[in-house]
N, C-alpha and C. Protein backbone atom coordinates (compact mmCIF):
# COMPACT_ATOMS: atom_id res chain seq x y z
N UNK A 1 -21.79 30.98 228.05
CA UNK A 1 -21.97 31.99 227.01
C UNK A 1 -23.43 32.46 226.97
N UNK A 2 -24.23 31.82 227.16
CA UNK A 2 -25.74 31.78 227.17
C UNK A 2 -25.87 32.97 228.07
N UNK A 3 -26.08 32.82 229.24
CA UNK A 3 -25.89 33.51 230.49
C UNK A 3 -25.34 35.13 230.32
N UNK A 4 -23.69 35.13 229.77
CA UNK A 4 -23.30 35.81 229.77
C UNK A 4 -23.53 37.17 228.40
N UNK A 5 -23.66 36.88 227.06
CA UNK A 5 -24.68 37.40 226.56
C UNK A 5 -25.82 37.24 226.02
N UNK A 6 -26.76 36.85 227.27
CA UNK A 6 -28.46 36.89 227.36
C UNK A 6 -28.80 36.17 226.09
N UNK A 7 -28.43 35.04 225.95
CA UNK A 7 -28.89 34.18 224.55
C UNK A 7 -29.36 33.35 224.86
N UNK A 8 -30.80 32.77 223.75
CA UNK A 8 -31.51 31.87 223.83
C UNK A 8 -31.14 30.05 223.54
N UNK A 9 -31.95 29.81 223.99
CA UNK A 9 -31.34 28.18 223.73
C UNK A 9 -31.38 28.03 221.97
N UNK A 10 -32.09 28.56 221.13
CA UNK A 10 -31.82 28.78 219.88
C UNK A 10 -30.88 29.40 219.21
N UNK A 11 -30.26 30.28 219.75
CA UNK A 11 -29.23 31.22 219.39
C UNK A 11 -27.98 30.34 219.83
N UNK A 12 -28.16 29.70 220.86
CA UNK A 12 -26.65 28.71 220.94
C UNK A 12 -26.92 27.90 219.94
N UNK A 13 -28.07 26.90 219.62
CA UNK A 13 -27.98 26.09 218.29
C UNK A 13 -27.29 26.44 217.61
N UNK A 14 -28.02 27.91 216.81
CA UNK A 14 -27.79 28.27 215.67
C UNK A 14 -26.24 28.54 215.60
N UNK A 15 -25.57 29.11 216.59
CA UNK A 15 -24.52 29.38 216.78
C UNK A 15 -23.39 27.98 216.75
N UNK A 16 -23.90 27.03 217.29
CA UNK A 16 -22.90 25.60 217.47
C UNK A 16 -23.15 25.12 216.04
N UNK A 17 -24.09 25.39 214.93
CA UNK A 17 -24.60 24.50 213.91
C UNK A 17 -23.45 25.46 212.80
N UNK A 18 -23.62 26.54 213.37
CA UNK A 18 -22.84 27.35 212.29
C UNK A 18 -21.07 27.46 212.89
N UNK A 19 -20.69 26.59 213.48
CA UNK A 19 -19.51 26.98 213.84
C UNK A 19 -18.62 27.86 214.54
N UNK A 20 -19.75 28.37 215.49
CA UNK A 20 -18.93 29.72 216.05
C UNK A 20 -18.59 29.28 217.56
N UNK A 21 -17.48 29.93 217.97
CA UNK A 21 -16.93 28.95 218.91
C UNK A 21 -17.03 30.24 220.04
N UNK A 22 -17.96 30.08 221.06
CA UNK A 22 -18.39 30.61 222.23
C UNK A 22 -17.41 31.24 222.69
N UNK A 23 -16.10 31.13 222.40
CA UNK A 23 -15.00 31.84 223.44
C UNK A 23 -15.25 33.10 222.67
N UNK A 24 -15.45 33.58 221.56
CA UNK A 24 -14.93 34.17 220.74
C UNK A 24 -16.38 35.42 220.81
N UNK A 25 -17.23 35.33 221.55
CA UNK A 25 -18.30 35.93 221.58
C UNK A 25 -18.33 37.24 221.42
N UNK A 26 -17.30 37.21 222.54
CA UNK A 26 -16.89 39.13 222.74
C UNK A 26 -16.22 39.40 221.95
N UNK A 27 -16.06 39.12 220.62
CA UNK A 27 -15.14 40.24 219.61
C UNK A 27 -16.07 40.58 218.80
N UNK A 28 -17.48 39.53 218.70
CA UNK A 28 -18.40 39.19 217.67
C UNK A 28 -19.74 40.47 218.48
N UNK A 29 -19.82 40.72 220.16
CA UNK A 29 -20.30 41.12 220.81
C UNK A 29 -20.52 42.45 221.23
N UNK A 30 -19.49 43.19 220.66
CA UNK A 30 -18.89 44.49 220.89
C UNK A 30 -19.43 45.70 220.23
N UNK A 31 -20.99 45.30 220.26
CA UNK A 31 -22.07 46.50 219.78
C UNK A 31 -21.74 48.06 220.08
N UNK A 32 -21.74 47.62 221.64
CA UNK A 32 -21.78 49.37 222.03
C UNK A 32 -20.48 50.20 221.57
N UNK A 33 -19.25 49.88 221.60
CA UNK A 33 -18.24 50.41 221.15
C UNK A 33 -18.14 50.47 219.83
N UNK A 34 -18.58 49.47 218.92
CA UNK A 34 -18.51 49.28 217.70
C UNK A 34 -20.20 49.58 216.62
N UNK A 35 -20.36 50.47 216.75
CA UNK A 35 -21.84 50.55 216.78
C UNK A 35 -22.29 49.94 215.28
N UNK A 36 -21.73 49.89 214.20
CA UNK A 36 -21.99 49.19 213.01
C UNK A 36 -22.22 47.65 213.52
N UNK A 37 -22.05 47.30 214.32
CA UNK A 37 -21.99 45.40 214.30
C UNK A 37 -23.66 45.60 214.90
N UNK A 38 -24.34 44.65 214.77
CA UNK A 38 -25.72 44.28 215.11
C UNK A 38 -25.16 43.52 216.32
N UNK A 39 -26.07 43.74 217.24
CA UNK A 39 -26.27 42.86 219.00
C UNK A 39 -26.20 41.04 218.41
N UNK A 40 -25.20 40.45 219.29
CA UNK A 40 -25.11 39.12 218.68
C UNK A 40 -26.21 38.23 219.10
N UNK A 41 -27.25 38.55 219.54
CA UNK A 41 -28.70 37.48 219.03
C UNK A 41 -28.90 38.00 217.55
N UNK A 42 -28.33 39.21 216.74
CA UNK A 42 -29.53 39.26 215.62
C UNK A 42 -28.48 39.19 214.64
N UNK A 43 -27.43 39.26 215.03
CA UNK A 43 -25.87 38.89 213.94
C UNK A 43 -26.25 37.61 213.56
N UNK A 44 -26.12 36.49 214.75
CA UNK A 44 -26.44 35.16 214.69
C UNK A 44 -27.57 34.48 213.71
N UNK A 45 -28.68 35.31 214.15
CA UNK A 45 -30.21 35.05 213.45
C UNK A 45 -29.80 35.33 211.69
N UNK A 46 -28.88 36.23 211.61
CA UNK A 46 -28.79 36.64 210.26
C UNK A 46 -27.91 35.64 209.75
N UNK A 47 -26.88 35.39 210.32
CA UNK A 47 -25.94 34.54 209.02
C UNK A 47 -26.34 33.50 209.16
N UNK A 48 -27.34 32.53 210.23
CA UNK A 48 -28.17 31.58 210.09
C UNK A 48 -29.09 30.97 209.10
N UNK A 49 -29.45 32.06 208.53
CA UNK A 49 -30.83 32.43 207.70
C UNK A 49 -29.81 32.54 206.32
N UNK A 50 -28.51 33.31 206.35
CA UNK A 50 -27.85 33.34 204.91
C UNK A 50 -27.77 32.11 204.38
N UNK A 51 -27.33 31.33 205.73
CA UNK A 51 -26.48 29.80 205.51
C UNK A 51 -27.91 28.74 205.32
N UNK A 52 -28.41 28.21 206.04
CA UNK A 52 -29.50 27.56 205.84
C UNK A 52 -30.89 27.92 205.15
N UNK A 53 -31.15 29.43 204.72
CA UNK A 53 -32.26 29.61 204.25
C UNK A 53 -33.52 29.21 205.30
N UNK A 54 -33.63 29.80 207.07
CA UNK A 54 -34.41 29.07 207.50
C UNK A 54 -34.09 30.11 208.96
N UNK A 55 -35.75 30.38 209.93
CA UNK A 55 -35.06 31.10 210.63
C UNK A 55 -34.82 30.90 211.67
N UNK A 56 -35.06 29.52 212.10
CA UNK A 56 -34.62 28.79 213.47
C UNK A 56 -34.31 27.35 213.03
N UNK A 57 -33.26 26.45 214.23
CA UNK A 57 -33.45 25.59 213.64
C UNK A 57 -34.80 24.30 213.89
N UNK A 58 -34.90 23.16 213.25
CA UNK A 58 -36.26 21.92 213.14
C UNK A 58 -36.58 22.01 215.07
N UNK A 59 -35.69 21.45 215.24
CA UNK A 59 -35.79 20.94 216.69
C UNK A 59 -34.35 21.38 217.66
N UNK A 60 -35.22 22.40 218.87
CA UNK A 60 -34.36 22.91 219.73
C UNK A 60 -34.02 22.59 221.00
N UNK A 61 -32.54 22.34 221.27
CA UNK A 61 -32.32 21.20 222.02
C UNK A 61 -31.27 22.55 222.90
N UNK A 62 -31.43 22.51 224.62
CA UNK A 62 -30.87 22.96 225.29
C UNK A 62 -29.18 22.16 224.87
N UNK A 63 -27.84 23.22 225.45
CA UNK A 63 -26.89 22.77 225.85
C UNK A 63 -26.63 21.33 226.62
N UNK A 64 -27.32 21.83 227.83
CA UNK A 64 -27.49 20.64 229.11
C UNK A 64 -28.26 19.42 228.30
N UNK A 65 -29.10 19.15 227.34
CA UNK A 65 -30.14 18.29 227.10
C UNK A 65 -29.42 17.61 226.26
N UNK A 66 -28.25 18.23 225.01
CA UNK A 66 -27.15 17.64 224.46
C UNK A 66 -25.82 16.62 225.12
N UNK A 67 -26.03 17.57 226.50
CA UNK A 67 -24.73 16.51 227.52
C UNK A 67 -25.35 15.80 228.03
N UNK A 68 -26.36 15.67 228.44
CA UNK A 68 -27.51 14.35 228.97
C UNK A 68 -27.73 13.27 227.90
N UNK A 69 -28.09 13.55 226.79
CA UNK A 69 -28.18 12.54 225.49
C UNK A 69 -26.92 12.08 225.22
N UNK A 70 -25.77 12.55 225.47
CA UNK A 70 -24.75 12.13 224.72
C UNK A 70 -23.61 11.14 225.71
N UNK A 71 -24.12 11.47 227.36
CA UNK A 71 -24.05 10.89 228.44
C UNK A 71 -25.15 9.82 228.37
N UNK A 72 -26.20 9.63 228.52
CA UNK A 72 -27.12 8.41 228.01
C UNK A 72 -26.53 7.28 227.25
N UNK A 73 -26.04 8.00 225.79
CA UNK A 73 -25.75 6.82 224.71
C UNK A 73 -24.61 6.47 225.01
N UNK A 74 -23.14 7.12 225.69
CA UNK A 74 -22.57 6.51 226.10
C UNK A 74 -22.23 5.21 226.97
N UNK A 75 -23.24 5.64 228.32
CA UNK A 75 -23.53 4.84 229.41
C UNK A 75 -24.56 3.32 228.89
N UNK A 76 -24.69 3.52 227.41
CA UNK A 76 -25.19 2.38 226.89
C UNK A 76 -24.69 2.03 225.87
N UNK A 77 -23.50 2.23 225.73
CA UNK A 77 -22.32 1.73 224.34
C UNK A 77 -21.55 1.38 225.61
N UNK A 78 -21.08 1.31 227.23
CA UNK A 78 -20.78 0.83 227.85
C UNK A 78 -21.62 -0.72 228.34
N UNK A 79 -22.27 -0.67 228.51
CA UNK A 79 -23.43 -1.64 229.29
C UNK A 79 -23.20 -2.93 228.33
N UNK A 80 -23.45 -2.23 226.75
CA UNK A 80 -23.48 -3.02 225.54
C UNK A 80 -22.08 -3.76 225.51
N UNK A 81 -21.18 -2.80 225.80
CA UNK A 81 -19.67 -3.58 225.40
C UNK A 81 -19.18 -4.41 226.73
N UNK A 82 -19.82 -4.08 227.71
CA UNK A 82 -19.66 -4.85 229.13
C UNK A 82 -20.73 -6.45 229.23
N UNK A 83 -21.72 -6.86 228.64
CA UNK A 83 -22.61 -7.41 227.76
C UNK A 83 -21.72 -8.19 227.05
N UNK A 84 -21.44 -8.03 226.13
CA UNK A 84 -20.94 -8.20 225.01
C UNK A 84 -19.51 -9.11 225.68
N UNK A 85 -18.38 -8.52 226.09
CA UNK A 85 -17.47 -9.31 227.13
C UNK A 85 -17.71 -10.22 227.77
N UNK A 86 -18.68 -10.24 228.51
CA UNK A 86 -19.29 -10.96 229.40
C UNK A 86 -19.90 -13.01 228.64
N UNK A 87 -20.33 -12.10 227.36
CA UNK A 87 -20.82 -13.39 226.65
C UNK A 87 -19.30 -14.05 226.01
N UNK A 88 -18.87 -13.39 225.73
CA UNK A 88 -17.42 -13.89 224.68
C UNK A 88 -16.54 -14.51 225.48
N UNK A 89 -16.05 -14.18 226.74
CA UNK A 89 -15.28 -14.66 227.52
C UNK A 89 -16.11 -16.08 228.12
N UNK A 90 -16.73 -16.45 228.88
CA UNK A 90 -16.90 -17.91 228.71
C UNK A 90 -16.99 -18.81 228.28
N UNK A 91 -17.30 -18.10 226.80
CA UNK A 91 -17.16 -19.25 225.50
C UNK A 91 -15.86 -19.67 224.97
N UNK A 92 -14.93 -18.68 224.95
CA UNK A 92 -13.63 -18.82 224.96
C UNK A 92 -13.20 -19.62 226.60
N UNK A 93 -13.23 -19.27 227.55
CA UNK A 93 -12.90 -20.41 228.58
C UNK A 93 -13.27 -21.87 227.67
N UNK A 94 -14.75 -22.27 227.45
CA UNK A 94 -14.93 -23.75 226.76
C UNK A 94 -14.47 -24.01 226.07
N UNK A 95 -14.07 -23.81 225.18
CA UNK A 95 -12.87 -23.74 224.13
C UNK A 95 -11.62 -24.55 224.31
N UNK A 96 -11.58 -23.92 225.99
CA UNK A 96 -9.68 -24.37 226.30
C UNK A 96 -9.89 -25.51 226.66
C-alpha cells in the first residue's frame, strides 16, 4: 500500500493506529475522479489529528521493522518455552 499510493512510513502508522485497513485504500483514494475527497496522505493526517489531537505519531516504526520485532519476540517466547521443557522434563524423569 505504501508503494502503491506514495505513503510515508508515518502515514501507514497513522493509518494502522486508526484502523484503516490497506485493502480499502482505493475507495478512500479516488481524488481525481472524486475531486471533493482530499489526496489520502492528507485525509489520513486529518482524521489522525481529529482522533488523537496530535500530528504524527511518538515513535515511527517502518512496516518491515514491526515484522522484525514481532519475529524477534517470538523466536524468544520459543527459545524460552524450549528452555523451559528442557528443565521440567528431567526432573519429572527423577521423580519416576
Amino acid at each position: 500500500a505504501r508503494k502503491k499510493y506514495h505513503l510515508s512510513h508515518a502515514h501507514i502508522q497513522m493509518a494502522r493506529e486508526l484502523g484503516l485497513n490497506p485493502r480499502k485504500f482505493g475507495k478512500i483514494a479516488n481524488h481525481r475522479q472524486e475531486p471533493w475527497k482530499s489526496p489520502l496522505p492528507v485525509f489520513i493526517e486529518d482524521i489522525y489529528f481529529k482522533r488523537f489531537r496530535k500530528k504524527r505519531p511518538d515513535k515511527i516504526k517502518s512496516v518491515e521493522q514491526i515484522l522484525k520485532d514481532r519475529l524477534r519476540s517470538k523466536q524468544k517466547r520459543r527459545i524460552k518455552k524450549q528452555l523451559n521443557k528442557e528443565i521440567i522434563e528431567p526432573k519429572a524423569k527423577d521423580h519416576n
